[in-house]
C-alpha atoms as a PDB file:
ATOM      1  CA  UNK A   1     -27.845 -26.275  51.083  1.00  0.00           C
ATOM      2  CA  UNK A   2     -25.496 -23.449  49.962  1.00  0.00           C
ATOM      3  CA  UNK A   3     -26.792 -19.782  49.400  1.00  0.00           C
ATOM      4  CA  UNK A   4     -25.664 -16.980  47.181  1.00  0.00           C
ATOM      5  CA  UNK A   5     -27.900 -14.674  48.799  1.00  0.00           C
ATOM      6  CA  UNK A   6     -31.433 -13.754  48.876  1.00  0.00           C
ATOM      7  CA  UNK A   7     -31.504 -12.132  45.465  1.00  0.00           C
ATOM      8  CA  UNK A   8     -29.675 -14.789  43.758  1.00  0.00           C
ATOM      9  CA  UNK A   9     -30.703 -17.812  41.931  1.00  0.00           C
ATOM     10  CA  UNK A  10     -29.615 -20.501  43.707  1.00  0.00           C
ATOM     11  CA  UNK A  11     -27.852 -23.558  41.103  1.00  0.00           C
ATOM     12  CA  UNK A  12     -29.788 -26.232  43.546  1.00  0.00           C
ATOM     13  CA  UNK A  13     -32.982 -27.379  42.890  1.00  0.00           C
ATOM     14  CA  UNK A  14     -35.517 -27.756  45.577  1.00  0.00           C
ATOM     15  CA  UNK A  15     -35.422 -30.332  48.076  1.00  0.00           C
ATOM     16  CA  UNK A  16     -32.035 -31.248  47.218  1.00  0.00           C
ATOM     17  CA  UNK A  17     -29.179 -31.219  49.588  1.00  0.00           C
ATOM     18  CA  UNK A  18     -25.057 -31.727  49.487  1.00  0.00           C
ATOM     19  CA  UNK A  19     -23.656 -34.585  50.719  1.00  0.00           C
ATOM     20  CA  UNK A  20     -21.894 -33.658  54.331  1.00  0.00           C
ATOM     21  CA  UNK A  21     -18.414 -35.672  53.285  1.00  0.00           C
ATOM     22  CA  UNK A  22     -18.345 -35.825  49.940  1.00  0.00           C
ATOM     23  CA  UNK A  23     -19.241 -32.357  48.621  1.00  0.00           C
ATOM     24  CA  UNK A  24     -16.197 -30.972  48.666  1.00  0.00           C
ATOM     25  CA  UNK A  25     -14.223 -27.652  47.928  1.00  0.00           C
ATOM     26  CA  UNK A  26     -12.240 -27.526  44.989  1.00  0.00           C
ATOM     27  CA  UNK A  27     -13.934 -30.649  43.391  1.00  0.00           C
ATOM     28  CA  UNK A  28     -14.974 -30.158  39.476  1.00  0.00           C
ATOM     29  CA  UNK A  29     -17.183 -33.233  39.445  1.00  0.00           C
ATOM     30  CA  UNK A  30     -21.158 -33.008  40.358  1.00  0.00           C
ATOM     31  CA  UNK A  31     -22.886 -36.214  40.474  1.00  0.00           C
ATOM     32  CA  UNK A  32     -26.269 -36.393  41.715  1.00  0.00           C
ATOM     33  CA  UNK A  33     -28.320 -39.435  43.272  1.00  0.00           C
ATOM     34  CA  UNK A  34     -31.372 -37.640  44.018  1.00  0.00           C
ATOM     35  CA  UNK A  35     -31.699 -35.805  46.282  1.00  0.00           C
ATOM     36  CA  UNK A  36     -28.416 -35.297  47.409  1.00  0.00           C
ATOM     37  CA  UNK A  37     -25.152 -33.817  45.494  1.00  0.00           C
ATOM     38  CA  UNK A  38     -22.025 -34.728  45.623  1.00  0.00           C
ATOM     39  CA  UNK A  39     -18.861 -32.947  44.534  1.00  0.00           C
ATOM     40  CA  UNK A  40     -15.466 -34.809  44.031  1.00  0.00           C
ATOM     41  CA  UNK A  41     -12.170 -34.917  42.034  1.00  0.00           C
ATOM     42  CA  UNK A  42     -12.819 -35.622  38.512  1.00  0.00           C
ATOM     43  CA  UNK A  43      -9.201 -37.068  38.247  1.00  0.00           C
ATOM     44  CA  UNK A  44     -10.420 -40.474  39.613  1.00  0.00           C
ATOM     45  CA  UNK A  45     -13.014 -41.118  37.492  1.00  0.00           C
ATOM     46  CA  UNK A  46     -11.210 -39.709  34.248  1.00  0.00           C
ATOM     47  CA  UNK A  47      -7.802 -41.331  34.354  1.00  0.00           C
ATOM     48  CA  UNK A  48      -7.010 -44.523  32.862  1.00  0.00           C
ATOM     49  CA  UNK A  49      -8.388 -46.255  36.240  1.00  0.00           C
ATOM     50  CA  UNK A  50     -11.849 -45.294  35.220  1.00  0.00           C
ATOM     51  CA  UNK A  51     -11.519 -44.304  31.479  1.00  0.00           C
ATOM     52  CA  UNK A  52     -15.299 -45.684  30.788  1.00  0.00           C
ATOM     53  CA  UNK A  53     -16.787 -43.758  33.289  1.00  0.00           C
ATOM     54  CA  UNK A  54     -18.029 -41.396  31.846  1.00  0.00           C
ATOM     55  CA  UNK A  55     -18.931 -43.155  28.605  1.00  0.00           C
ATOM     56  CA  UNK A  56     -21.920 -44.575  30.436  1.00  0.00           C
ATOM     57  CA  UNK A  57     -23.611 -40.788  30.714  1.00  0.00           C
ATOM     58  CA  UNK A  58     -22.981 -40.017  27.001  1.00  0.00           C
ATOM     59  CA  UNK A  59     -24.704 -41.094  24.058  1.00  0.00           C
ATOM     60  CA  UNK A  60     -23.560 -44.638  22.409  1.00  0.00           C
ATOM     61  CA  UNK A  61     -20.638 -43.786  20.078  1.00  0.00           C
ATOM     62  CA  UNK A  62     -19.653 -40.682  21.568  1.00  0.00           C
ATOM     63  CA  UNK A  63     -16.320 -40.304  22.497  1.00  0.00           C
ATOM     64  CA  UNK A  64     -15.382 -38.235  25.468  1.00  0.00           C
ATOM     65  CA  UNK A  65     -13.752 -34.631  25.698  1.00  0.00           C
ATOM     66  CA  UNK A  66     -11.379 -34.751  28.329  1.00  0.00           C
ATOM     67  CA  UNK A  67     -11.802 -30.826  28.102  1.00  0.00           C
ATOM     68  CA  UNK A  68     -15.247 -30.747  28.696  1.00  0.00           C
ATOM     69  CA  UNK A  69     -16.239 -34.149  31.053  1.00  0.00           C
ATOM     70  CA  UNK A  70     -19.474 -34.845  31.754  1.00  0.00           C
ATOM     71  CA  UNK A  71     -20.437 -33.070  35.500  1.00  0.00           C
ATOM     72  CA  UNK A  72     -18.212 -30.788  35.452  1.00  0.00           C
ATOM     73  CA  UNK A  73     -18.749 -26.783  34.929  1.00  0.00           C
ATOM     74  CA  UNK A  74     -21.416 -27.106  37.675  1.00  0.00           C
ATOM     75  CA  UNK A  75     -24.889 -28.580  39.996  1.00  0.00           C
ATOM     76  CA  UNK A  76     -26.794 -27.384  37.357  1.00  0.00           C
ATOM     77  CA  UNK A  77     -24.456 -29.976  34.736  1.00  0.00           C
ATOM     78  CA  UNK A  78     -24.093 -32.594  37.315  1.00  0.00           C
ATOM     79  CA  UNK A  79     -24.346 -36.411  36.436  1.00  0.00           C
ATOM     80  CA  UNK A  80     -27.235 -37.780  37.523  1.00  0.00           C
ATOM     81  CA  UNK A  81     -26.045 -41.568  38.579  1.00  0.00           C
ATOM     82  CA  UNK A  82     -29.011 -44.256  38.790  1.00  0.00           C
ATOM     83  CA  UNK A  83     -27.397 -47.743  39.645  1.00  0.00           C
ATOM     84  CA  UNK A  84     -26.306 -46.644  42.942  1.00  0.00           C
ATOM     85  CA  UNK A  85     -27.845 -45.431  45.967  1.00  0.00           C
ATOM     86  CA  UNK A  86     -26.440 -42.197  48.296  1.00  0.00           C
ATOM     87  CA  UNK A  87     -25.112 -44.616  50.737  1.00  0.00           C
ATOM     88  CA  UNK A  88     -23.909 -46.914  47.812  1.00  0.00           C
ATOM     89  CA  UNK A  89     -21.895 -43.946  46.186  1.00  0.00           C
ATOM     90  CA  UNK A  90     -20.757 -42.963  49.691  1.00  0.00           C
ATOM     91  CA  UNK A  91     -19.223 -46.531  49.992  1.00  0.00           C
ATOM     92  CA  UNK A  92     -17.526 -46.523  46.393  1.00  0.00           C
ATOM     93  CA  UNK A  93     -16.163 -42.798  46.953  1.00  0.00           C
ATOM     94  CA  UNK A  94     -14.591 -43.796  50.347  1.00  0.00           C
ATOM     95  CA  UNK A  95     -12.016 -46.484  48.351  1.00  0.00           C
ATOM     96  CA  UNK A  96     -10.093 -42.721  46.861  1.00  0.00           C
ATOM     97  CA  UNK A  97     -10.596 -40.501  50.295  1.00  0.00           C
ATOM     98  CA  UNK A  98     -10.114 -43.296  52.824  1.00  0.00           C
ATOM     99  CA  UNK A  99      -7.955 -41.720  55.709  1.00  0.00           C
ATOM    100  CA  UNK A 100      -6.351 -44.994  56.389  1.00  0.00           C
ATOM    101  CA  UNK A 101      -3.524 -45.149  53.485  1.00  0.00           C
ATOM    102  CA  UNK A 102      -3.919 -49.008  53.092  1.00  0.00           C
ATOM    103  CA  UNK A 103      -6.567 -49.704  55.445  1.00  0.00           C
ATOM    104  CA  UNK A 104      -9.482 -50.838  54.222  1.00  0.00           C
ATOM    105  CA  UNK A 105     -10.294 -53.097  56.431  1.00  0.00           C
ATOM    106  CA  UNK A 106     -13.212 -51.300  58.304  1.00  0.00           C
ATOM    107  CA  UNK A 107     -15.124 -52.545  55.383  1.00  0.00           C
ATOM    108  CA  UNK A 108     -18.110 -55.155  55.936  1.00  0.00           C
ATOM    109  CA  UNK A 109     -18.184 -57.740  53.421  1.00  0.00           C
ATOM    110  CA  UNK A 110     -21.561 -56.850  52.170  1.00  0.00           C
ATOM    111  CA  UNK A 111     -20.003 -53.015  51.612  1.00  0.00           C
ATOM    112  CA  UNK A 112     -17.253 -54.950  49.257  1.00  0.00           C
ATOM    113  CA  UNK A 113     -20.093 -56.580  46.983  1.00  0.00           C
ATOM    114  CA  UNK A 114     -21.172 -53.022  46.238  1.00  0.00           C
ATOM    115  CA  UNK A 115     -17.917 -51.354  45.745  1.00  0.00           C
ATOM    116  CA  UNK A 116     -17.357 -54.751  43.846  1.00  0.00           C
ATOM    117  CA  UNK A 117     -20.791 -54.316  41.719  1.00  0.00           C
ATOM    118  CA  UNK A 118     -19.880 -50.497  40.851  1.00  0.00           C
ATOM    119  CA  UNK A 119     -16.528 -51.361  40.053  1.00  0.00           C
ATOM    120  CA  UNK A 120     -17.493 -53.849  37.610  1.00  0.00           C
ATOM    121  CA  UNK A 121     -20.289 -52.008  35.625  1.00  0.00           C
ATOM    122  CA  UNK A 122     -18.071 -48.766  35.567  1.00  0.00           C
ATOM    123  CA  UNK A 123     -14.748 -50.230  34.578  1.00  0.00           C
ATOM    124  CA  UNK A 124     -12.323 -49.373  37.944  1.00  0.00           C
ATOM    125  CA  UNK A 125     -10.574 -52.470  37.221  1.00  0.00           C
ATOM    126  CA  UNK A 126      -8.305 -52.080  40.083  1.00  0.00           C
ATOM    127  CA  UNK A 127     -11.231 -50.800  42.680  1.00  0.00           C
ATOM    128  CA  UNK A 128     -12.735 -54.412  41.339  1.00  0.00           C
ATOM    129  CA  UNK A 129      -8.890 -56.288  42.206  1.00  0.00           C
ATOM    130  CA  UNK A 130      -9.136 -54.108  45.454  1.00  0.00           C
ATOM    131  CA  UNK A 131     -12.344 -55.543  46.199  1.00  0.00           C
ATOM    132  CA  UNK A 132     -12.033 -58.673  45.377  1.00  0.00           C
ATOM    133  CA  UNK A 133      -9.365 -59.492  47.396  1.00  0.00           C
ATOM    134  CA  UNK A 134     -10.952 -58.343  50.744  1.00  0.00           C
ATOM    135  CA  UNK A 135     -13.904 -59.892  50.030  1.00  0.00           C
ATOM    136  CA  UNK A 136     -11.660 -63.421  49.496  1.00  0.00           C
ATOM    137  CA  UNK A 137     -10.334 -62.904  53.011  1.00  0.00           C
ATOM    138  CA  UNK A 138     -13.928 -62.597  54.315  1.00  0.00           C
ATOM    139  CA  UNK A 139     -16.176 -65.047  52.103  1.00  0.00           C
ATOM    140  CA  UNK A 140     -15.887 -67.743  55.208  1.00  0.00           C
ATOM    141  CA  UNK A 141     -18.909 -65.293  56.078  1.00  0.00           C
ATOM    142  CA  UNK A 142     -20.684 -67.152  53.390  1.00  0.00           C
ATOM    143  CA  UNK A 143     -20.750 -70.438  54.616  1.00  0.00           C
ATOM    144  CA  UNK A 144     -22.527 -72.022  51.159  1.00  0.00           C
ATOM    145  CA  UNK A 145     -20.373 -72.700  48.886  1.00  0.00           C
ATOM    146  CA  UNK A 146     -22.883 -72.097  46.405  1.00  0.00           C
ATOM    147  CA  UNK A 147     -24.169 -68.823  47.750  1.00  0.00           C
ATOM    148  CA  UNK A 148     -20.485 -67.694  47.516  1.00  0.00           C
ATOM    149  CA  UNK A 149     -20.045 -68.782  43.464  1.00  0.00           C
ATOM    150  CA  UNK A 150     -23.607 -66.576  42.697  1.00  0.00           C
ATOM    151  CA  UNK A 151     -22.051 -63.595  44.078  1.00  0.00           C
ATOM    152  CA  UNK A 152     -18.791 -63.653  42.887  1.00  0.00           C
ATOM    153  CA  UNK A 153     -20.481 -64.497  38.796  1.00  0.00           C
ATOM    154  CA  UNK A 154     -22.498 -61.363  39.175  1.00  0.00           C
ATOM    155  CA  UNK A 155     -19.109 -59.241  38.157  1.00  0.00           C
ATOM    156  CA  UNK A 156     -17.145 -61.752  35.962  1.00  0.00           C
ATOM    157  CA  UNK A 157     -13.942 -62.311  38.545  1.00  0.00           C
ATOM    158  CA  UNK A 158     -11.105 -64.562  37.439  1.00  0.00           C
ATOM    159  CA  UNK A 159     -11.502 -67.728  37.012  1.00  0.00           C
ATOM    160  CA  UNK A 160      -8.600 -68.177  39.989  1.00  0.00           C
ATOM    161  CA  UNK A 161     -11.125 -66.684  42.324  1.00  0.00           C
ATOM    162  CA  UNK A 162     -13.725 -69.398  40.903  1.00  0.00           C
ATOM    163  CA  UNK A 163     -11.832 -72.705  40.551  1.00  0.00           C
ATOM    164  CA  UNK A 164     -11.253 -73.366  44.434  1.00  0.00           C
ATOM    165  CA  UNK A 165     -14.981 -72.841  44.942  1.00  0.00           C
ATOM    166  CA  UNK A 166     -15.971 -75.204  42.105  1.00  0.00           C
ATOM    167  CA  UNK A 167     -13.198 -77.584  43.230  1.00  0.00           C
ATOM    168  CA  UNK A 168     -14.934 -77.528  46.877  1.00  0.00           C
ATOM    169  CA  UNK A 169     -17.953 -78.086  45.274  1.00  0.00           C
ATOM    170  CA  UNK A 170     -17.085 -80.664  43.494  1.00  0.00           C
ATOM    171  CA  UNK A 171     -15.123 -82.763  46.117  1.00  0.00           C
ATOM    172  CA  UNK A 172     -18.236 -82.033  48.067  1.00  0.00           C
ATOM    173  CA  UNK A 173     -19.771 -85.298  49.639  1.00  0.00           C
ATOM    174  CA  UNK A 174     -23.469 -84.124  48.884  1.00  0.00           C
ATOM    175  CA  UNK A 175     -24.607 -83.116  45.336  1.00  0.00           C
ATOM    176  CA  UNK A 176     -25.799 -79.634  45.075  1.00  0.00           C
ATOM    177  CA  UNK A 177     -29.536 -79.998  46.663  1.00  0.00           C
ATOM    178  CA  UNK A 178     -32.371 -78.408  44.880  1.00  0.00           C
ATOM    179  CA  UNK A 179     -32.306 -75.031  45.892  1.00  0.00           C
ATOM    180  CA  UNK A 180     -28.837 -74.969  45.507  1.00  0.00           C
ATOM    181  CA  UNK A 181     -29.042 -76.258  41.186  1.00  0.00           C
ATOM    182  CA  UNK A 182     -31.693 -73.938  41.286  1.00  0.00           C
ATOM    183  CA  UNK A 183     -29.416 -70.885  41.604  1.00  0.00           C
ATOM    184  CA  UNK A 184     -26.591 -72.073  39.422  1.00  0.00           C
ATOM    185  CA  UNK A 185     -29.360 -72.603  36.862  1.00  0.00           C
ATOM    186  CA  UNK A 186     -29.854 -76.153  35.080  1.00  0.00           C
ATOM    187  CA  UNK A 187     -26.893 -75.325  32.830  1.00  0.00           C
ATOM    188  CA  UNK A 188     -24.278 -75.357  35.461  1.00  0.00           C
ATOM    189  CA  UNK A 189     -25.729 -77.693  37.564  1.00  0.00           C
ATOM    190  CA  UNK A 190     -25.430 -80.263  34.849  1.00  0.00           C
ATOM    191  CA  UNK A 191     -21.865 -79.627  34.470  1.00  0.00           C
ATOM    192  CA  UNK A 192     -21.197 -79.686  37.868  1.00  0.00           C
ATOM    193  CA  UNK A 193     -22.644 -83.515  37.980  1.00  0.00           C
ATOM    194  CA  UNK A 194     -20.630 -84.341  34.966  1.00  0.00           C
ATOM    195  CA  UNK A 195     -17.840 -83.163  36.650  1.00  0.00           C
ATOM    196  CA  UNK A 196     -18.491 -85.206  39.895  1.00  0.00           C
ATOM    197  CA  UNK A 197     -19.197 -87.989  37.553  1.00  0.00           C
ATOM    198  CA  UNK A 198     -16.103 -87.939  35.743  1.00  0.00           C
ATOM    199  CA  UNK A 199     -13.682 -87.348  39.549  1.00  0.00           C
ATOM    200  CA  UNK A 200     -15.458 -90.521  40.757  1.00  0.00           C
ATOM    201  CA  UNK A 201     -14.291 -92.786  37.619  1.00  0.00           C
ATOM    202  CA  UNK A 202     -11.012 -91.545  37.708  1.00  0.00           C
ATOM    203  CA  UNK A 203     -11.057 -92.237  41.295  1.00  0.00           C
ATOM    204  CA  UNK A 204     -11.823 -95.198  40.735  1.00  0.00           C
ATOM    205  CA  UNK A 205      -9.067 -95.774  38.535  1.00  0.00           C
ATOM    206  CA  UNK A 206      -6.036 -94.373  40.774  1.00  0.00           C
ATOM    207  CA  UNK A 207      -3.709 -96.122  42.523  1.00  0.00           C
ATOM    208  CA  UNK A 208      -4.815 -96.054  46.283  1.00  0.00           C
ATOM    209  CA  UNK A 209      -7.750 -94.478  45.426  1.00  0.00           C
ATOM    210  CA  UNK A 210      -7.099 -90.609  45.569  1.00  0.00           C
ATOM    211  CA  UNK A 211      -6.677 -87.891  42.903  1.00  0.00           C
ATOM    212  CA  UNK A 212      -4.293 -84.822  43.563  1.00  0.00           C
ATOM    213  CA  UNK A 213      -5.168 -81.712  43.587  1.00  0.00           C
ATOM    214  CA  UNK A 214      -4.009 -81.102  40.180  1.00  0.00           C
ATOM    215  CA  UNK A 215      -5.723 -83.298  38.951  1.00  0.00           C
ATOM    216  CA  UNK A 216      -9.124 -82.610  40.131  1.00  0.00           C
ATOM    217  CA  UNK A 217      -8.423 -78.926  39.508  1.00  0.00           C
ATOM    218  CA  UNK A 218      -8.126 -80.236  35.061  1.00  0.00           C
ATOM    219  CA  UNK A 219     -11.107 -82.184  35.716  1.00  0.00           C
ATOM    220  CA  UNK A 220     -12.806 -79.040  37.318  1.00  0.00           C
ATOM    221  CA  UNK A 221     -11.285 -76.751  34.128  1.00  0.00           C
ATOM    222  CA  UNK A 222     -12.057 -78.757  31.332  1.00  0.00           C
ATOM    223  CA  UNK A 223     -15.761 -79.974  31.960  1.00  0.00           C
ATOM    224  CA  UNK A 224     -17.205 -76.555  33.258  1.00  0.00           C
ATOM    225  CA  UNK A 225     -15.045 -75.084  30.477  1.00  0.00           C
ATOM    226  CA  UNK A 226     -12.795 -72.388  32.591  1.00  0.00           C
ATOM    227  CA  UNK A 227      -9.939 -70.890  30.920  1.00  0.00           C
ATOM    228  CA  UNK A 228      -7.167 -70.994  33.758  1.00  0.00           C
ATOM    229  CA  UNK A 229      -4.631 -68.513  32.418  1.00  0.00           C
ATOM    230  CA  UNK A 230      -2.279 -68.517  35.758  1.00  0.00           C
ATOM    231  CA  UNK A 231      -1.844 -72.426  35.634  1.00  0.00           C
ATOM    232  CA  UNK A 232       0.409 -74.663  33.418  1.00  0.00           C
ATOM    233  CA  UNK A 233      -1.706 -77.502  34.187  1.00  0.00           C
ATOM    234  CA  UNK A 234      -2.084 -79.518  31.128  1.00  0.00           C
ATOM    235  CA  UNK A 235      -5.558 -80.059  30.102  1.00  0.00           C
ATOM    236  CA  UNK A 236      -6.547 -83.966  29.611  1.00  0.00           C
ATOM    237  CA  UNK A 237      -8.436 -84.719  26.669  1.00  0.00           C
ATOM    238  CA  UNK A 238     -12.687 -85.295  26.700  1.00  0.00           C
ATOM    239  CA  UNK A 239     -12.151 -88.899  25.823  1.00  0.00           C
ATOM    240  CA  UNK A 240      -9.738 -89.715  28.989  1.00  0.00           C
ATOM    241  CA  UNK A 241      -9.512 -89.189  32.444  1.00  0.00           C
ATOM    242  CA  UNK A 242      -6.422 -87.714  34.293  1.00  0.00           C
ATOM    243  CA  UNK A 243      -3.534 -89.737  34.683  1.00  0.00           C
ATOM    244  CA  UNK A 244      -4.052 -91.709  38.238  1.00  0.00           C
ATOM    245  CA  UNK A 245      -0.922 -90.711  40.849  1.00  0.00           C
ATOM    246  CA  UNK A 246       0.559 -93.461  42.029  1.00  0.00           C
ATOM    247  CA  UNK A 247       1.272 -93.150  46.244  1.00  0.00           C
ATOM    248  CA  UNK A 248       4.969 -94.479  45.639  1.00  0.00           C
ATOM    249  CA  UNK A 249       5.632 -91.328  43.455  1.00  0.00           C
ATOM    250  CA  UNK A 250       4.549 -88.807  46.030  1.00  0.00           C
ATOM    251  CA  UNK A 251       6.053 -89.342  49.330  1.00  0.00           C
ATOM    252  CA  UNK A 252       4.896 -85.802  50.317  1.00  0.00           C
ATOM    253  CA  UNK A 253       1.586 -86.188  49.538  1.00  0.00           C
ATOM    254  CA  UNK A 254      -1.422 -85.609  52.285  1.00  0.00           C
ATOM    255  CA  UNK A 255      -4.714 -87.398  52.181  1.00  0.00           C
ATOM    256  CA  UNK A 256      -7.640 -85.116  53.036  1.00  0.00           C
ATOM    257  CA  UNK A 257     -10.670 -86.779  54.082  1.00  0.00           C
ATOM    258  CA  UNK A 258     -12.533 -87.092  50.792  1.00  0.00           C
ATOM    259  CA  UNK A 259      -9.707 -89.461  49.749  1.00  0.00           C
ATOM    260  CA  UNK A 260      -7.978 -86.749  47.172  1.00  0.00           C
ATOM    261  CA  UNK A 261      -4.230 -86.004  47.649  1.00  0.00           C
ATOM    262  CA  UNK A 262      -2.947 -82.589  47.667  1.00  0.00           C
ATOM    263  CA  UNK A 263       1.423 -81.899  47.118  1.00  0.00           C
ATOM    264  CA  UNK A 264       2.990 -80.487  50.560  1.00  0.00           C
ATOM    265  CA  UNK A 265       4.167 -76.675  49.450  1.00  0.00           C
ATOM    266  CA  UNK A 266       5.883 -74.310  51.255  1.00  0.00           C
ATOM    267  CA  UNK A 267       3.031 -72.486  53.882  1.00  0.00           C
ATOM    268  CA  UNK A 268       1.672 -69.449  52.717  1.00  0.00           C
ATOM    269  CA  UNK A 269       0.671 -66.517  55.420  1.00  0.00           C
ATOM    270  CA  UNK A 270      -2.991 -66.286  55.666  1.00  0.00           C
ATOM    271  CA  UNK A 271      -2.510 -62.426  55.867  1.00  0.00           C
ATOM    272  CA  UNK A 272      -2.307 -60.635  52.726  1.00  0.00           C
ATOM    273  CA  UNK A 273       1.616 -58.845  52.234  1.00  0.00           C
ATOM    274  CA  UNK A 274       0.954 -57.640  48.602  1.00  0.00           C
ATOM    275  CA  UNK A 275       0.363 -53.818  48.485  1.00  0.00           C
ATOM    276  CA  UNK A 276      -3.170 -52.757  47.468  1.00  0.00           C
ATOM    277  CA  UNK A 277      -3.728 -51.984  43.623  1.00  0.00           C
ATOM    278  CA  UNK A 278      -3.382 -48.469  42.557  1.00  0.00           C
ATOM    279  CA  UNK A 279      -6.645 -46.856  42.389  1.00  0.00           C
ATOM    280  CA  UNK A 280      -5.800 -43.422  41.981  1.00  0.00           C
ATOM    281  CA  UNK A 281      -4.524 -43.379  38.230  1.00  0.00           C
ATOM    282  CA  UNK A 282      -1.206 -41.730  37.632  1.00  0.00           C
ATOM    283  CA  UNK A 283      -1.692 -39.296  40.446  1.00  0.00           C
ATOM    284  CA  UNK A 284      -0.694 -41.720  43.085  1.00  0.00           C
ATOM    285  CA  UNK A 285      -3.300 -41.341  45.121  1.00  0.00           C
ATOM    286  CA  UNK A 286     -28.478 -57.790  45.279  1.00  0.00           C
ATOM    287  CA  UNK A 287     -27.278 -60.263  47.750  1.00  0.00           C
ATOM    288  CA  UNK A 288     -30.103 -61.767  49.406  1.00  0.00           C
ATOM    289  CA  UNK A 289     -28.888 -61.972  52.798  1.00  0.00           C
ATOM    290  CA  UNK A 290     -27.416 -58.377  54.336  1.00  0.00           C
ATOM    291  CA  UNK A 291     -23.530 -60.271  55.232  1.00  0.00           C
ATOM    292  CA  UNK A 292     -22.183 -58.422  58.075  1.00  0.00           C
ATOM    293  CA  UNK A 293     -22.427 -54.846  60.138  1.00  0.00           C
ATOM    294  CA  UNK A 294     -22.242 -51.748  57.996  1.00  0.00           C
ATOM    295  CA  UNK A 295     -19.995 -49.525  59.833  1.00  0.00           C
ATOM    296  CA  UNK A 296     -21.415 -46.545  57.632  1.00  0.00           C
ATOM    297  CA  UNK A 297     -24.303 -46.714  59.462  1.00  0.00           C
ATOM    298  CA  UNK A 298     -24.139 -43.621  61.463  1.00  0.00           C
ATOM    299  CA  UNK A 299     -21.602 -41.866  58.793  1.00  0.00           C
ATOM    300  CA  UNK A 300     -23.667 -41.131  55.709  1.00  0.00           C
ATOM    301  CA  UNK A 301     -25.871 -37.868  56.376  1.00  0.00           C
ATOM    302  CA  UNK A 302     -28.089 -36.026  53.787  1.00  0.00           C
ATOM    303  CA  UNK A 303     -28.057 -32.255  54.744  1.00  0.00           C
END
């Protein structure tokens, strides 16, 4: 813990300590998750990328002073953060002062659900689009379909990050077992069957037997009520089913094996070319199980 000297008042409580990485020269933001401080850039959390921020450590109504942010002007005005752990904070801080320009891929998947979680009940919208997107190229590391939905709904993603799990649930041989309704609550687990209810009529309706992918994908929309913004799928009335395919009209169709038909397109690289949003501003710069190794294990240090 810094010293002024031995006949100086020291701005640090007792039994409180400065965060090794993260307490750093220059900074003009003090946040404290007791006991440890941490001192950072207040230029991340006050420009447009996270303009709520500080909105959550002011009373309701108040608007903020960009002159005179909360945390700054010293410990002794620091923020005192209580949704987040050191380690937590640690995690969330490393997406502005990672080393790796446009590397984050060191990242477990359970570190993503909290930089996710944070994101989403401070406002970082694009820390949330950051995180979102590694966590789609990992969430084969939650092998339940269901499992994966309850973490995503936690933080209100887009509905494109929802549909293809609801579509594989739905074109799922088994109906969600007990445990599984259980944690998509009655509510959703009824819509679910409805939707599985109303696939297997119109299966039953089309021409050889299959649906397309579109198809399913209006079913999926319209009965568990998603609003599908990216799509120009049309959405079928409640009183009708989607209009069957017929087999002669889509030479380039592929059968999977649960009898539904998805159009050939053009093969898209598993790897993700788009650049990383910008979560710097204008500057430029509870899951049950634990998923995966967190590689911050041996990093975080309270001194």
């Amino acid at each position: 813990m810094p010293s002024n000297g031995p006949m100086e008042k020291s701005p640090f409580p007792p039994q409180t300590s400065c965060h090794q990485k993260y307490y750093i020269t220059g900074g003009d933001l003090y946040i404290l998750i007791s006991p440890v401080y941490f001192r950072v850039n207040s230029h991340f959390f006050s420009s447009p990328e996270g303009a709520t921020f500080f909105e959550n450590f002011l009373p309701a109504g108040t608007k903020v002073d960009p002159n005179a942010l909360p945390g700054t002007g010293g410990p002794e005005k620091a923020i005192i953060v209580r949704n987040a752990t050191v380690e937590e904070f640690f995690r969330f801080l490393w997406v502005f002062y990672n080393e790796k320009i446009d590397d984050y891929s060191e990242a477990s998947l359970a570190n993503w659900f909290t930089i996710l979680r944070l994101a989403h009940e401070w406002g970082f919208k694009n820390v949330k689009t950051l995180a979102l997107r590694y966590i789609k190229k990992r969430e084969h590391e939650i092998p339940n379909v269901v499992d994966r939905l309850v973490a995503y709904e936690k933080y209100s993603p887009p509905v494109d990050t929802l549909l293809p799990l609801y579509m594989e649930l739905i074109k799922r041989d088994e109906y969600p077992t007990e445990a599984e309704c259980e944690l998509l609550g009655d509510h959703k687990a009824l819509k679910i069957h409805r939707a599985r209810e109303r696939m297997l009529r119109a299966l039953k309706k089309a021409a050889g037997g299959r649906l397309d992918s579109a198809q399913v994908k209006a079913i999926v929309i319209e009965t568990l009520g998603l609003t599908d913004s990216s799509s120009s799928t049309a959405m079928p009335s409640s009183s009708s089913e989607p209009t069957p395919t017929s087999p002669a009209s889509s030479p380039k169709d592929t059968k999977d094996s649960d009898g539904l038909t998805s159009h050939a397109t053009k093969t898209e690289s598993t790897e993700d070319t788009h650049e990383p949003p910008n979560v710097f501003g204008n500057a430029g710069l509870n899951l049950r199980p634990d998923y995966g190794k967190n590689p911050w294990k041996n990093k975080t240090t309270q001194v």
